[in-house]
Protein backbone atom coordinates (compact mmCIF):
# COMPACT_ATOMS: atom_id res chain seq x y z
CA UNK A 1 88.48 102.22 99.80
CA UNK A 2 91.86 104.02 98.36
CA UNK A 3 94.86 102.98 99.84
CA UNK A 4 98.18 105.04 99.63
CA UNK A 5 99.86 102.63 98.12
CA UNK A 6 96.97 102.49 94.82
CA UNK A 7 97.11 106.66 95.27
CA UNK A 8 100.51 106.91 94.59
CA UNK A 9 100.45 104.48 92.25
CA UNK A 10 98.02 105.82 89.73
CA UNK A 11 98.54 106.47 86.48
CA UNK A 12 96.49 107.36 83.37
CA UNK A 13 96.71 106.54 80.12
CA UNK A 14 97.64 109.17 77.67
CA UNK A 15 95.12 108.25 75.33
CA UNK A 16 92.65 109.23 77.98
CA UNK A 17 91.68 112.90 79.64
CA UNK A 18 91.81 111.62 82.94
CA UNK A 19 91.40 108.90 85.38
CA UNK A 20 89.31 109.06 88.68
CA UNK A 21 89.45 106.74 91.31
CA UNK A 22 86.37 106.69 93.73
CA UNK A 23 86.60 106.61 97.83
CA UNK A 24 83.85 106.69 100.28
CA UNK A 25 81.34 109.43 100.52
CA UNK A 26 81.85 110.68 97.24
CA UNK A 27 85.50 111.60 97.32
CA UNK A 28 87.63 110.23 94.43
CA UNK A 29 91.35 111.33 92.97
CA UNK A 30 91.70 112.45 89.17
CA UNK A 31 95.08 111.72 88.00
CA UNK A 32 96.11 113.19 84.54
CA UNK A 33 98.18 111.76 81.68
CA UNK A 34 100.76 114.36 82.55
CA UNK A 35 100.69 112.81 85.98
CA UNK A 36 98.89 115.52 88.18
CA UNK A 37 96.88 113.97 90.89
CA UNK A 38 93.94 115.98 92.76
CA UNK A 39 91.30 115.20 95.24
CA UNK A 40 87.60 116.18 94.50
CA UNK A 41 84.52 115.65 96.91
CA UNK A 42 81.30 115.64 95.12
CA UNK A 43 78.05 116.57 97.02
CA UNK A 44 74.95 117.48 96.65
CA UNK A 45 73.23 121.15 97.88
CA UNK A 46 70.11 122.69 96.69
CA UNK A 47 69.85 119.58 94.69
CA UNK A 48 72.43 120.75 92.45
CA UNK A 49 75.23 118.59 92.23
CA UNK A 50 78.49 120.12 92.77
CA UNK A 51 82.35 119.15 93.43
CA UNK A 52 85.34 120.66 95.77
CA UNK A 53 88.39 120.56 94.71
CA UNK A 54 91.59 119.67 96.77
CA UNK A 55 89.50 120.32 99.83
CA UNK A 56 92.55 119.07 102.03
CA UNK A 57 94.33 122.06 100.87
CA UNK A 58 92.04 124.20 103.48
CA UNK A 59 93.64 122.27 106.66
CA UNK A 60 97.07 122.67 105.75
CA UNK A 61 99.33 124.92 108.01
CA UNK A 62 100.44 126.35 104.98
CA UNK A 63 97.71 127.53 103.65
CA UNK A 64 95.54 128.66 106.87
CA UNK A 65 98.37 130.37 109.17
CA UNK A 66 95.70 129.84 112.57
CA UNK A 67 96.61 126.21 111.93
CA UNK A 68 100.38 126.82 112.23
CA UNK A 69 101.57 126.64 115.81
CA UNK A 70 103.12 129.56 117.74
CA UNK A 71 106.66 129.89 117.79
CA UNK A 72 108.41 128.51 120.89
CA UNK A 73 105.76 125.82 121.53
């Protein structure tokens, strides 16, 4: 299992394309030479494998304003 410490201290080697480090349930974290880090879940539908990328993105306030509380609360 990924800790935060080993997620923010990832690095790849530039003579590589990437690095991924694997989690649970088919979640892992690329990290580039350039230092870019992302989170990927693979699964499996229709028997096709496929991947989602930076799925936490989704469940940010940010990103989906229903998840951002009212003002005044």
């Amino acid at each position: 299992m990924l800790t935060e410490i080993t997620c923010k201290a990832a690095t790849c080697p530039e003579d590589k394309p990437r690095v991924r480090l694997t989690d649970a349930g088919g979640l892992y974290l690329e990290v580039t030479p350039n230092g870019a880090k992302r989170w990927f879940w693979k699964y499996r539908f229709d028997a096709k494998e496929k991947r989602l990328v930076e799925f936490h993105a989704i469940l940010t306030p940010a990103f989906h304003p229903i998840l951002t509380p009212p003002v005044g609360v």
